[in-house]
Protein backbone atom coordinates (compact mmCIF):
# COMPACT_ATOMS: atom_id res chain seq x y z
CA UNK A 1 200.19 -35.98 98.38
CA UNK A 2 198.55 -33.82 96.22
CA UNK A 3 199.58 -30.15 95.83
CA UNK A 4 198.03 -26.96 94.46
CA UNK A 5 200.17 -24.95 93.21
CA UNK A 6 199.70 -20.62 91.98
CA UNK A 7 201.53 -18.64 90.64
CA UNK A 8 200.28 -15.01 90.00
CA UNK A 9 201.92 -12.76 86.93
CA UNK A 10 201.05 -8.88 85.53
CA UNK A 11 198.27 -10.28 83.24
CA UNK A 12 197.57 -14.21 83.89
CA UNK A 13 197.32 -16.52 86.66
CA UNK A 14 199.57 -20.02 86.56
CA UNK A 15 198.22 -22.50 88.30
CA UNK A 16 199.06 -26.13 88.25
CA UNK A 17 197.63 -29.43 90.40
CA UNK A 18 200.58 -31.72 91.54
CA UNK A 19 200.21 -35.55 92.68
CA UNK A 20 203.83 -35.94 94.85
CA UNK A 21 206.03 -34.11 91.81
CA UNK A 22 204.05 -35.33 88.55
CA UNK A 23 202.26 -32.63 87.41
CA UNK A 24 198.38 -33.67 86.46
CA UNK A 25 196.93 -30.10 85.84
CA UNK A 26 197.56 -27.44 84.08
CA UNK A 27 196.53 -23.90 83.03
CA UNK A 28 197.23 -20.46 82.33
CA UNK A 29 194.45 -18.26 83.22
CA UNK A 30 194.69 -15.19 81.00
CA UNK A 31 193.12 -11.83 82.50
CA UNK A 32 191.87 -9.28 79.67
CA UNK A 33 192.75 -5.78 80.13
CA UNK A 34 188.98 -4.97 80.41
CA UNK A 35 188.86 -7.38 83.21
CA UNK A 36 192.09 -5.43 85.05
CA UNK A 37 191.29 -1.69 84.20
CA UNK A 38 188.81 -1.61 87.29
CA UNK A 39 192.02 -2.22 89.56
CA UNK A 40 194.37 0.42 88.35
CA UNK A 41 195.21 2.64 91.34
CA UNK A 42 194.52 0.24 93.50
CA UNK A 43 196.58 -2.60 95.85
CA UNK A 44 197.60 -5.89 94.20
CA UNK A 45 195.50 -7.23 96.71
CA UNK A 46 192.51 -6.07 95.64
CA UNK A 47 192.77 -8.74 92.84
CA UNK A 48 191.82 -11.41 95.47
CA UNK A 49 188.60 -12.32 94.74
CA UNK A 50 188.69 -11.98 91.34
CA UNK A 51 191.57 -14.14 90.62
CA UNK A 52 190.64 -16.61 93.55
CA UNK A 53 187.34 -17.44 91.54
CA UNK A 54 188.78 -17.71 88.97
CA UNK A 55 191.03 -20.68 90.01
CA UNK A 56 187.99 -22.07 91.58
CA UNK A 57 186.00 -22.36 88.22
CA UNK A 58 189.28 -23.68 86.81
CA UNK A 59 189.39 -26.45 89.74
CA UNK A 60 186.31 -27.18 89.42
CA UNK A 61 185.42 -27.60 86.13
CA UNK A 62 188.30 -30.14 86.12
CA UNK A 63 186.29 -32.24 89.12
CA UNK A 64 188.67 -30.91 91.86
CA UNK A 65 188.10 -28.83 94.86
CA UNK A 66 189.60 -26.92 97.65
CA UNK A 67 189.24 -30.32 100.16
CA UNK A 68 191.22 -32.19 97.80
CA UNK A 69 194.72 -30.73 98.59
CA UNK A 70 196.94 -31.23 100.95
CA UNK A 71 198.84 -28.09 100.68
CA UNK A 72 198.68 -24.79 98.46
CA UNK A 73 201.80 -23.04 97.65
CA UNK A 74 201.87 -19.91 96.03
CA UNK A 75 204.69 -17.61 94.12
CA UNK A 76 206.14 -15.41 96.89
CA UNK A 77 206.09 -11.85 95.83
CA UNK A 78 208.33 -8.61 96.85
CA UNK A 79 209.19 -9.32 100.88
CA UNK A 80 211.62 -8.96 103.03
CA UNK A 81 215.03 -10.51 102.29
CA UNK A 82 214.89 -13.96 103.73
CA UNK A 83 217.01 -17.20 102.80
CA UNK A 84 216.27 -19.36 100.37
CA UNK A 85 213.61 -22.40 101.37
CA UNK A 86 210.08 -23.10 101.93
CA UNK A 87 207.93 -20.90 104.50
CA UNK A 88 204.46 -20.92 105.82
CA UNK A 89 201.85 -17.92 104.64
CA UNK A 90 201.43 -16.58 108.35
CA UNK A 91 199.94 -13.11 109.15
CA UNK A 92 202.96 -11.67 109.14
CA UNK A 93 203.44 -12.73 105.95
CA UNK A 94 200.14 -11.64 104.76
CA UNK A 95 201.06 -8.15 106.26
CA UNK A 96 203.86 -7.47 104.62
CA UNK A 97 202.06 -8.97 101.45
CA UNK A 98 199.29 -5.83 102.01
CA UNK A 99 202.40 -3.28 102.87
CA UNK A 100 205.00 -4.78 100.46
CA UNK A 101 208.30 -3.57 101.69
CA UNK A 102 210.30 -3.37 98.10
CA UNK A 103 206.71 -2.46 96.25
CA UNK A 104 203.71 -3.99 94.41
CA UNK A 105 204.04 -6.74 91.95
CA UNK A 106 201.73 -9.23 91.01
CA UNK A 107 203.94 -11.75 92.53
CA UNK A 108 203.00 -10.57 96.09
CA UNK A 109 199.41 -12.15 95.21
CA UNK A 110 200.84 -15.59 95.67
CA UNK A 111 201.11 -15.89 98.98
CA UNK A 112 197.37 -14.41 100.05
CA UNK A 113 196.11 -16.70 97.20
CA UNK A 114 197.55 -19.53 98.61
CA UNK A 115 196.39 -18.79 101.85
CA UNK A 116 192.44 -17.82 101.11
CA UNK A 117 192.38 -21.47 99.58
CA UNK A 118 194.38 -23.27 101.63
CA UNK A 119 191.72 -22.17 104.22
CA UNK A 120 188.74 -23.63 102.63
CA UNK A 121 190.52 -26.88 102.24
CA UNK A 122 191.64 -26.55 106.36
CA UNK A 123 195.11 -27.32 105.31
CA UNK A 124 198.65 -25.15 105.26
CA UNK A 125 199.55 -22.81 102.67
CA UNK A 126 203.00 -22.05 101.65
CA UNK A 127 205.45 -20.22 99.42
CA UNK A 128 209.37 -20.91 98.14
CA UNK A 129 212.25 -19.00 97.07
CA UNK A 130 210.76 -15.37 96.73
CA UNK A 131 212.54 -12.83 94.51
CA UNK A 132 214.10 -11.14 97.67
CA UNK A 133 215.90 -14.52 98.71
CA UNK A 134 218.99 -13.17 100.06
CA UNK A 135 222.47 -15.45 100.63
CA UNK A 136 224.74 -12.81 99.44
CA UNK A 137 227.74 -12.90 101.38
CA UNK A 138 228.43 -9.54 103.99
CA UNK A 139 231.46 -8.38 101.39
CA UNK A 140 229.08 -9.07 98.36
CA UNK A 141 226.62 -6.46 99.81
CA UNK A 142 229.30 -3.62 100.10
CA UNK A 143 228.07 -1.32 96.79
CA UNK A 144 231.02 1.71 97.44
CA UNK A 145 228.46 4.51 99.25
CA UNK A 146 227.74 3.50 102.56
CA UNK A 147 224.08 3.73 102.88
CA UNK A 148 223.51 2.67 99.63
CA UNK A 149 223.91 -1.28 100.15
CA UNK A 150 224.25 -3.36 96.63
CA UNK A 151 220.27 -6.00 97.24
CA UNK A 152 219.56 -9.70 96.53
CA UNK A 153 216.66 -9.49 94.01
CA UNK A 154 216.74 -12.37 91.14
CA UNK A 155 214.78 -15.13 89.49
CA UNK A 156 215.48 -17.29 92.82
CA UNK A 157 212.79 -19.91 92.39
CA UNK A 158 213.48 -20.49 89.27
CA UNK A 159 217.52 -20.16 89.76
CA UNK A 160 217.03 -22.79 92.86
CA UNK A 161 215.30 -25.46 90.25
CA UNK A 162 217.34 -25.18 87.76
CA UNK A 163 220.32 -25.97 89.48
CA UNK A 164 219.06 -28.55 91.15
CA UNK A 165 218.29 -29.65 87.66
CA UNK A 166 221.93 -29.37 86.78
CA UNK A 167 223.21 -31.05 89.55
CA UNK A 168 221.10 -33.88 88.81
CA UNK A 169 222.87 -34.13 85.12
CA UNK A 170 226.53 -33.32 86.53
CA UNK A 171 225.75 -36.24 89.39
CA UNK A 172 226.62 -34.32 92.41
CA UNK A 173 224.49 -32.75 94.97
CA UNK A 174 223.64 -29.37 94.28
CA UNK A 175 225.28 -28.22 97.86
CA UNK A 176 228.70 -29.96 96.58
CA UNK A 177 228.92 -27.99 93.57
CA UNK A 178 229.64 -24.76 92.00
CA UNK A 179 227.72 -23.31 89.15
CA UNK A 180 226.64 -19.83 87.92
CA UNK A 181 223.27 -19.16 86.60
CA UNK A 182 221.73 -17.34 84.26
CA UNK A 183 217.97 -16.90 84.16
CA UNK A 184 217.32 -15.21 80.08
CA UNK A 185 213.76 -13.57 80.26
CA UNK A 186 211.63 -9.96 80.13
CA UNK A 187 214.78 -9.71 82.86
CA UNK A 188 217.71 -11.10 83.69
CA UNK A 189 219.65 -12.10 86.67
CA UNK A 190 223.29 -13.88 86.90
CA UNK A 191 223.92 -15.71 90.65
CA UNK A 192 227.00 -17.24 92.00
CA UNK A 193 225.73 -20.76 93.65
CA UNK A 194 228.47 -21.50 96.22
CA UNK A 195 227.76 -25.10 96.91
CA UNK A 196 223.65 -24.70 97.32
CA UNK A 197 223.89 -20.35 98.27
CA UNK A 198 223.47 -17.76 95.58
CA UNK A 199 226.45 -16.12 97.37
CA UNK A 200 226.78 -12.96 94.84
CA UNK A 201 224.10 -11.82 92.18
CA UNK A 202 223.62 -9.28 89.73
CA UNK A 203 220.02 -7.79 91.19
CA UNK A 204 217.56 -7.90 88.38
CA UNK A 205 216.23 -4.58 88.93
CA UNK A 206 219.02 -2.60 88.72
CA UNK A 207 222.40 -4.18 88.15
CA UNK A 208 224.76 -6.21 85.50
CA UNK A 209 223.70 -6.79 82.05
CA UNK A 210 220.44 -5.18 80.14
CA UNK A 211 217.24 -7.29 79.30
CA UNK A 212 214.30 -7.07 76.91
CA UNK A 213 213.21 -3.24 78.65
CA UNK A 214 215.28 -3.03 82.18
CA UNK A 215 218.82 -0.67 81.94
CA UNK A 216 220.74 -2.93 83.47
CA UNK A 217 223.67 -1.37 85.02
CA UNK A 218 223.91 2.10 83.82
CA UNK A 219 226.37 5.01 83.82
CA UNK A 220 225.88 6.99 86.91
CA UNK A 221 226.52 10.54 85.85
CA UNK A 222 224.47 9.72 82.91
CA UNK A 223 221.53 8.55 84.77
CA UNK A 224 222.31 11.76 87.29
CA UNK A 225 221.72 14.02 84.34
CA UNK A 226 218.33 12.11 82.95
CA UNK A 227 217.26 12.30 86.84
CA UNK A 228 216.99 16.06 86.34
CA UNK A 229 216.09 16.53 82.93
CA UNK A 230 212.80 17.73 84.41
CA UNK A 231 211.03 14.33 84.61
CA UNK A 232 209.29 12.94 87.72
CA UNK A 233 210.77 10.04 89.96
CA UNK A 234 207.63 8.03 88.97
CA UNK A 235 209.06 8.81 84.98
CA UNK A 236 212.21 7.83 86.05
CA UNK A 237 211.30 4.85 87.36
CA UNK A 238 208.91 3.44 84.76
CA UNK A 239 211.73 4.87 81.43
CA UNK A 240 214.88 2.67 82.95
CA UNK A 241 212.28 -0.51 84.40
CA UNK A 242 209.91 -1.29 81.57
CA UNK A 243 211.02 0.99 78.40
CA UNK A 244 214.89 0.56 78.54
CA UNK A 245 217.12 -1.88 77.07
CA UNK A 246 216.73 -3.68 74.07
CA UNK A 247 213.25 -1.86 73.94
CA UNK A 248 214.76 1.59 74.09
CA UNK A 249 216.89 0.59 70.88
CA UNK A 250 214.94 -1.42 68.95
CA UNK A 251 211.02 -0.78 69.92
CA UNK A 252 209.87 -4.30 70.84
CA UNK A 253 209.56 -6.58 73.71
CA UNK A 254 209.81 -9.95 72.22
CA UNK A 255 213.30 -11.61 71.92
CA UNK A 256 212.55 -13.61 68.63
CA UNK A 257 211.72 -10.77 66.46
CA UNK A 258 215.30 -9.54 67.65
CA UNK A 259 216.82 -12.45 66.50
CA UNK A 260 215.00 -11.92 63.62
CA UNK A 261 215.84 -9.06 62.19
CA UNK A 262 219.31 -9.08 63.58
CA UNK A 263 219.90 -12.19 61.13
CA UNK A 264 218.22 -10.23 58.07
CA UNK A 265 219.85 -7.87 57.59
CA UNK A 266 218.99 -5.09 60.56
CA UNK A 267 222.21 -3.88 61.41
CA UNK A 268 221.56 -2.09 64.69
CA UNK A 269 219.25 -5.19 65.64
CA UNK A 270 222.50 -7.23 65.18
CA UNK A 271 224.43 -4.37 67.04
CA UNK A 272 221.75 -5.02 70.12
CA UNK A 273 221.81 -8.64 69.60
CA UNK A 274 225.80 -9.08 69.91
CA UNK A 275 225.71 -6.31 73.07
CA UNK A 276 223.25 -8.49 74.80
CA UNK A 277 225.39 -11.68 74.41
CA UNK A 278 228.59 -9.24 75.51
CA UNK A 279 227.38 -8.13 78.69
CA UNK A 280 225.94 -11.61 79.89
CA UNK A 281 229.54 -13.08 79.11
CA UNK A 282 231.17 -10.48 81.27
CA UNK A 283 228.55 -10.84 83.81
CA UNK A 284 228.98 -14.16 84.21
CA UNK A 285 233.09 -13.66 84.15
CA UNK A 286 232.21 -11.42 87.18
CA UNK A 287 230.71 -14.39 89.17
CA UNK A 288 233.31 -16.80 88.15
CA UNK A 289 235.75 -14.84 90.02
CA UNK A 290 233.47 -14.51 93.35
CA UNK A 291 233.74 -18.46 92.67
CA UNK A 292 237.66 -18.26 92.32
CA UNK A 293 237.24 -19.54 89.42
CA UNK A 294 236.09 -23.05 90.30
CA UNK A 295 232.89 -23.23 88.39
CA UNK A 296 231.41 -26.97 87.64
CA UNK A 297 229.08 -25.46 85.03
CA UNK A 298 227.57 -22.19 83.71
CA UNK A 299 223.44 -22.74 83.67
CA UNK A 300 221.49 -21.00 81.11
CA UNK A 301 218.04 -20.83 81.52
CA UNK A 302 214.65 -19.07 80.99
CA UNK A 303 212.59 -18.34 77.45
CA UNK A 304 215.56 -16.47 76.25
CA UNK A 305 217.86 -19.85 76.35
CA UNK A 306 215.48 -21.62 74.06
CA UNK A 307 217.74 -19.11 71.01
CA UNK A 308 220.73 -21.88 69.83
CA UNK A 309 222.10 -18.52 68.44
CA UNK A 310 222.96 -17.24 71.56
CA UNK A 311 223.84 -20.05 73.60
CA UNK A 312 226.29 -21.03 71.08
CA UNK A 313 227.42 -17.14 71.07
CA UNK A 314 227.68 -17.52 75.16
CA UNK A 315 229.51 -20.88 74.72
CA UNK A 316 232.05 -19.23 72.49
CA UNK A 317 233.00 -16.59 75.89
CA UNK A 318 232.81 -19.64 78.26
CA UNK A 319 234.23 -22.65 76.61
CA UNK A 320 237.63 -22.14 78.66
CA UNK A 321 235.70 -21.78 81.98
CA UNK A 322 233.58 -24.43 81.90
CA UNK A 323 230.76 -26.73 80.56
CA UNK A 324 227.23 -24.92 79.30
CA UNK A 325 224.08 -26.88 80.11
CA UNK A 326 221.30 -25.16 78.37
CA UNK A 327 217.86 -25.72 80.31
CA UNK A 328 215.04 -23.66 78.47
CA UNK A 329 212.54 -22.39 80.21
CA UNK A 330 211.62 -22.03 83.38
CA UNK A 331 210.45 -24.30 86.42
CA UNK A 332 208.57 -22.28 88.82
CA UNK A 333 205.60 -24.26 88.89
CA UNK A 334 207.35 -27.39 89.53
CA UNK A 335 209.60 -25.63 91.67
CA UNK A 336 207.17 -24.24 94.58
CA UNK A 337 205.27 -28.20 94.26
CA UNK A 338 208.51 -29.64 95.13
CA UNK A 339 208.92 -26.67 97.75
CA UNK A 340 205.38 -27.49 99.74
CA UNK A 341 206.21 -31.41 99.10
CA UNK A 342 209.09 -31.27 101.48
CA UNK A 343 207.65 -29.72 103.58
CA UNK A 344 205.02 -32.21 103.99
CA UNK A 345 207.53 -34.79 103.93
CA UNK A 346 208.87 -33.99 106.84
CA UNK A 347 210.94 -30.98 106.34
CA UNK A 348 210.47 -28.20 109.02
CA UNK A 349 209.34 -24.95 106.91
CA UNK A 350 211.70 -21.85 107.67
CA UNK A 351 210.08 -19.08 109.57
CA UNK A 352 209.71 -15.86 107.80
């Protein structure tokens, strides 16, 4: 079986060629900011073309073409909550990826991606574990103001593959087990995995520890007061999503120059550093209770988990809870080829 696989991001295009689940193509498309300025304003949709041709030079130039798949799955974007699995790109799907329920993101290209190739080659098109994938449990969703219900938004595709990874090294299926994970990147996001259901999680947009430029959970009254300090809700929005955390305090995006100066001599950078390491530890002390305390493993993962620094600073909170598998990195792209190979296996997609 050979699957194509696409993931869209803010200023690239992923996109990967699998034979059954060996990857045998790969690339990151890079899109200039001269090539992107000519969208601003505008849907995430109206990308399309231009990214669609672009894959098509890539495929072709390596002697591939649309005909030569038997499935596309792409990245799903900002829908509605759903369960975790694999789903077919249907028109409802493709509706809600034009009138995005939680927002644009360049995630929600995936899925029409997918589909406008998928439909030269005459074959399905698919998409796995969105960001919305929702298993929280009824109590888990209670926030403490009724109307203002706590949401399952986290790294879920790459959460899902990554403890299937672990379960692979602990020798158990990943439905028999109980594990917490912790995806490290521009964001993070902690989950409870109740024997194969992210049960609980701390919702990357808004909630549980701070990241590279996201808040994080934030004092209310504080935020209140900052709400109307004469600044817009767009304002708002953008300061506490993209210039926040360890942006807000230090001035930089990138994770190892953190490290960096927080190891030569930069005392707040060190400050920053330890309070990142702090609030993942309790995070992740928060979902070992929603687990009663029965955790298998603690999973660290994404670009952030390739620092031994702070893994071995995590390890030092966890070692009496249980055993740390580091897994750098992420696995999206192998992630949503597995996802589509199932399916084509024999395994009915979910309906969305």
């Amino acid at each position: 079986m050979q699957i194509l696989v696409v993931n869209p991001g803010a200023t690239s295009t992923k996109i990967a060629v699998f034979f059954n689940d060996t990857p045998v193509f790969m690339r990151t498309l890079e899109h200039t900011t001269e090539q992107l300025v000519r969208y601003e304003g505008k849907p995430i949709v109206a990308q399309l073309a231009f990214r669609r041709q672009l894959i098509l030079d890539a495929l072709y130039e390596q002697g591939y073409a649309p005909a030569d798949f038997d499935a596309v799955c792409g990245r799903g974007g900002l829908l509605r909550h759903i369960p975790s699995g694999t789903y077919e790109v249907t028109e409802r799907v493709l509706k809600d990826t034009e009138n995005p329920p939680y927002g644009e993101h360049a995630s929600n290209l995936g899925t029409v991606l997918a589909k406008s190739i998928a439909d030269m080659a005459g074959v399905k098109a698919y998409f796995a574990d969105p960001v919305s994938v929702d298993e929280m449990t009824p109590v888990a969703h209670v926030s403490g103001f009724k109307g203002m219900e706590r949401e399952s938004f986290f790294h879920a595709l790459n959460q899902k593959g990554m403890a299937r990874r672990a379960s692979q090294i602990l020798g158990k299926p990943y439905e028999e087990l109980n594990l917490i994970v912790v995806h490290m990147g521009g964001g993070v996001s902690v989950a409870a995995h109740d024997h194969g259901r992210a049960v609980d999680v701390f919702n990357v947009k808004d909630e549980g520890s701070f990241a590279m430029d996201r808040g994080g959970s934030l004092p209310v009254n504080a935020v209140v007061n900052y709400c109307f300090s004469g600044k817009t809700k767009a304002e708002v929005k953008r300061a506490l999503g993209t210039q926040a955390g360890v942006f807000s305090y230090l001035g930089t995006r990138d994770f190892r120059e953190v490290e960096n100066r927080a190891f030569s001599g930069d005392e707040e950078a060190r400050l920053i550093f330890d309070a990142l390491i702090y609030q993942h530890a309790k995070d992740i002390g928060a979902m070992a209770a929603v687990l009663r305390f029965q955790v298998d493993a603690v999973v660290l993962t994404g670009g952030i988990a390739n620092s031994a620094r702070l893994c071995d600073a995590l390890r030092g909170y966890l070692e009496k809870l249980a055993p740390v598998l580091v897994l750098p990195g992420e696995e999206e792209m192998r992630s949503l080829a597995l996802g589509a190979l199932r399916v084509l296996r024999g395994e009915s997609p979910k309906v969305y």
